[in-house]
C-alpha atoms as a PDB file:
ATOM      1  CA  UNK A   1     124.266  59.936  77.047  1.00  0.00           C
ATOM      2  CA  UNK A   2     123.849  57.117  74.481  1.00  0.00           C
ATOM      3  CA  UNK A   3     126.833  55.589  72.787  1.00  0.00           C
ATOM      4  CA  UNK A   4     126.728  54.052  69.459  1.00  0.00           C
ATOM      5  CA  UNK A   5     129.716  51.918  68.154  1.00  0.00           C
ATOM      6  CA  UNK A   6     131.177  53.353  65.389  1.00  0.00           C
ATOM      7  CA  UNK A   7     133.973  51.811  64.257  1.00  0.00           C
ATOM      8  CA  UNK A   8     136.722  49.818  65.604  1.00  0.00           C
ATOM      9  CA  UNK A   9     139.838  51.899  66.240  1.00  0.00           C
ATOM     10  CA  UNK A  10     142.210  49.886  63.494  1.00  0.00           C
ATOM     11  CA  UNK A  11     139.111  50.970  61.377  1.00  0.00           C
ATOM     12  CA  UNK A  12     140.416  54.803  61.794  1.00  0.00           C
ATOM     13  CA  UNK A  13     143.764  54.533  62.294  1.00  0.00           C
ATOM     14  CA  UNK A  14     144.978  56.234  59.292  1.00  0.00           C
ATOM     15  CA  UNK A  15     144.958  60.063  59.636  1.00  0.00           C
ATOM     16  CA  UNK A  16     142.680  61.662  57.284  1.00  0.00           C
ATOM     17  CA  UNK A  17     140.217  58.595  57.410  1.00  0.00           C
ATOM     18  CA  UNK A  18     136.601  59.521  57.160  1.00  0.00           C
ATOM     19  CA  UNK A  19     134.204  56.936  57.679  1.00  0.00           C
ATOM     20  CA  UNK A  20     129.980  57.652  57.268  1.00  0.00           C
ATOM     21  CA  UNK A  21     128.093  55.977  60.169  1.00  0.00           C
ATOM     22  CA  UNK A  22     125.010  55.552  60.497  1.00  0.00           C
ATOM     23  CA  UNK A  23     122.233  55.387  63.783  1.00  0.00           C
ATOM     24  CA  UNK A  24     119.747  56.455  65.277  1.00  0.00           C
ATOM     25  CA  UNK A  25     117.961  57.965  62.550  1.00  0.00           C
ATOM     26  CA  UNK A  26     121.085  59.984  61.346  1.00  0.00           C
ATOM     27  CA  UNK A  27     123.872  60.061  59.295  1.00  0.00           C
ATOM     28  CA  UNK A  28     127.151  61.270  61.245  1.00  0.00           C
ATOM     29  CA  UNK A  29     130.883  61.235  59.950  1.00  0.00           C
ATOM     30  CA  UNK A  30     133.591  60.019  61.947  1.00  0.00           C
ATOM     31  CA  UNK A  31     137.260  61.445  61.364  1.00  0.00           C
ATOM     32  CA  UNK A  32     140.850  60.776  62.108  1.00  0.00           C
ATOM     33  CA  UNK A  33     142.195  63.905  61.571  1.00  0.00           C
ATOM     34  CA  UNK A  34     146.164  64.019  62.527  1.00  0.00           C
ATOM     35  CA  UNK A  35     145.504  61.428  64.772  1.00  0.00           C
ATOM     36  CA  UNK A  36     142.866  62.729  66.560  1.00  0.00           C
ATOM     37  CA  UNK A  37     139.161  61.715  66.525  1.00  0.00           C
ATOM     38  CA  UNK A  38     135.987  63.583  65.880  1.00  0.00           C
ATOM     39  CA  UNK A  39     132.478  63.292  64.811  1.00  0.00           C
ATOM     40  CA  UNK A  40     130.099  65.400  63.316  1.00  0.00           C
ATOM     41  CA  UNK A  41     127.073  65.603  61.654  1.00  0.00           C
ATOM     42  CA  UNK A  42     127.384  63.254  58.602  1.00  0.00           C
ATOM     43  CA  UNK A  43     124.613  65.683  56.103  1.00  0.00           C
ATOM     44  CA  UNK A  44     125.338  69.020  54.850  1.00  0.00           C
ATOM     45  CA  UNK A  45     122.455  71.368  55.761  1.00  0.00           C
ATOM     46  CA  UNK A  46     122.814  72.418  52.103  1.00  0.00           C
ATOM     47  CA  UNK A  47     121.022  70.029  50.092  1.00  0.00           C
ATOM     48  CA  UNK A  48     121.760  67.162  51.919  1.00  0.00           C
ATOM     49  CA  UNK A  49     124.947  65.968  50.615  1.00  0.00           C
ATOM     50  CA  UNK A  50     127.491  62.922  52.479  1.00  0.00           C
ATOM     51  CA  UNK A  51     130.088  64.717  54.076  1.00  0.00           C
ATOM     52  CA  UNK A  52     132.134  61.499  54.318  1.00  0.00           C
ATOM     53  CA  UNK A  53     132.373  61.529  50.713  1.00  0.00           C
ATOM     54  CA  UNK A  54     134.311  64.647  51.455  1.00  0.00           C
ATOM     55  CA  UNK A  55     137.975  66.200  51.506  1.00  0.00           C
ATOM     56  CA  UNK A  56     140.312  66.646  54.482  1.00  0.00           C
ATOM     57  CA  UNK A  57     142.852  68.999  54.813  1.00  0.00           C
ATOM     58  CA  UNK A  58     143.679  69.070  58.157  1.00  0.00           C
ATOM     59  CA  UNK A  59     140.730  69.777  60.376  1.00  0.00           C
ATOM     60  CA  UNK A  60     139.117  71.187  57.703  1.00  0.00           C
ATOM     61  CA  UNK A  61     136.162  68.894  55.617  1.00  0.00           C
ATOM     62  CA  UNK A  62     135.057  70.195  52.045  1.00  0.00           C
ATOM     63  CA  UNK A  63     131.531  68.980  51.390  1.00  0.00           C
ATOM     64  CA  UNK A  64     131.973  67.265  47.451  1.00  0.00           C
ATOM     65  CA  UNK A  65     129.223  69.256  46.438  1.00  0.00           C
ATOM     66  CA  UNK A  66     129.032  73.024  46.574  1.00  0.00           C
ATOM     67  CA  UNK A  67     132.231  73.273  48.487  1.00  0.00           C
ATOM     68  CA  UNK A  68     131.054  74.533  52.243  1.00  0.00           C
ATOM     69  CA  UNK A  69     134.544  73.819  54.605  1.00  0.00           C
ATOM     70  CA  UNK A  70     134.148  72.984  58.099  1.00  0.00           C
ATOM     71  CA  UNK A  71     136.290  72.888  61.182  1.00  0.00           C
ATOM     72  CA  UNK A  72     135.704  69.452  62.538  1.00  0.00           C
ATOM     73  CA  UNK A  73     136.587  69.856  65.892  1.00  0.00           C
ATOM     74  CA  UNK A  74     133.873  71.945  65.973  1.00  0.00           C
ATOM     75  CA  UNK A  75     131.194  71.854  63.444  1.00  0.00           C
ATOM     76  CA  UNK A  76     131.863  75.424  62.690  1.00  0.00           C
ATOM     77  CA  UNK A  77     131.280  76.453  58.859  1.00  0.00           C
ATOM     78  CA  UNK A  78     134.623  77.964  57.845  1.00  0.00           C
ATOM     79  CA  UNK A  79     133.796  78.772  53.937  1.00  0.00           C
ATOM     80  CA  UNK A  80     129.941  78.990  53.132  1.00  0.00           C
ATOM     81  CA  UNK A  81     128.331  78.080  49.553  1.00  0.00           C
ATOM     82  CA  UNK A  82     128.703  80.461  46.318  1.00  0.00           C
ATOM     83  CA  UNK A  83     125.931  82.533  46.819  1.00  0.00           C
ATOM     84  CA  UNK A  84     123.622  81.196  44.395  1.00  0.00           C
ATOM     85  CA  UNK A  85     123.446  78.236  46.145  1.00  0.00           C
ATOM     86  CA  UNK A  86     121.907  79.640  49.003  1.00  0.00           C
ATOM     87  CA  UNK A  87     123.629  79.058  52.695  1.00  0.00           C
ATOM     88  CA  UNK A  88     125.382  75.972  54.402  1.00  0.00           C
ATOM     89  CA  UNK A  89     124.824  75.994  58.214  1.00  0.00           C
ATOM     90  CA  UNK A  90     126.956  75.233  61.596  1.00  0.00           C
ATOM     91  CA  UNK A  91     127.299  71.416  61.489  1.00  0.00           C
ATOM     92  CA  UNK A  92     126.450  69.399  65.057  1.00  0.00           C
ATOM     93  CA  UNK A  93     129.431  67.688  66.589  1.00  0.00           C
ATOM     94  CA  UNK A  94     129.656  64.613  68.894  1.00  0.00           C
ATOM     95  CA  UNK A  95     131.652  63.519  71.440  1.00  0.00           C
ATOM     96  CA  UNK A  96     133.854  60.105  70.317  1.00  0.00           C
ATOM     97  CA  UNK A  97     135.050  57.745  73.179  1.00  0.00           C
ATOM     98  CA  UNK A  98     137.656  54.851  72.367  1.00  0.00           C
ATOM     99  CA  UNK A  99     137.299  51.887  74.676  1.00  0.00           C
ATOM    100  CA  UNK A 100     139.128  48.547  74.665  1.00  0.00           C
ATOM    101  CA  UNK A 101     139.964  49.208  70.948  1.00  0.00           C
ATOM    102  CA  UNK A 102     136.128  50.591  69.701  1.00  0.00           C
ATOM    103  CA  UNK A 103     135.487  53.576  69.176  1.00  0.00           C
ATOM    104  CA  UNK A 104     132.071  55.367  69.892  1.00  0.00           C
ATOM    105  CA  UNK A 105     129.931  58.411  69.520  1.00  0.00           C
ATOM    106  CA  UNK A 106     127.762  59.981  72.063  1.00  0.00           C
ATOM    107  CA  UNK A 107     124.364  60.317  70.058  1.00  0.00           C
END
């Protein structure tokens, strides 16, 4: 277990907040979504776009590009690419930790 500092929590406060972090060689994307926080892999597997430049609708996160939806709580792909531009994968999640007002990601 590593843990990176992410953000502080005041920093995602808001519900729907997404916030690109960056470490250890990767991009992740950090999420208050209805209060709750997540983090997940911060690259769509499909041409590398920034999922925190994203949409939220609930716990679903639109990549701005070709469209691919996600479940963050669990990375699963809920809504792949239009077939001609090929196929979005499963995004990685990672666990978030909020101590004495930071929040972190297990990397």
């Amino acid at each position: 277990m590593a843990l990176m500092r992410a953000a502080s929590v005041e920093d995602m406060r808001k519900p729907g907040k997404l916030l690109k972090v960056k470490g250890g060689g990767r991009t992740y994307v950090l999420v208050n979504s209805g209060g709750a926080l997540y983090c997940i892999d911060g690259i769509c597997m499909k041409d590398g776009c920034q999922l925190g430049e994203g949409k939220l609708a609930g716990h679903t996160l639109k990549c701005p590009w070709h469209g691919a939806e996600f479940d963050v709580r669990t990375g699963f792909i809920l809504r792949n690419v239009p077939p001609q531009y090929g196929i979005a994968t499963n995004l990685r999640t990672y666990r978030v930790l909020v101590q004495e007002g930071e929040v972190f990601i297990d990397i």
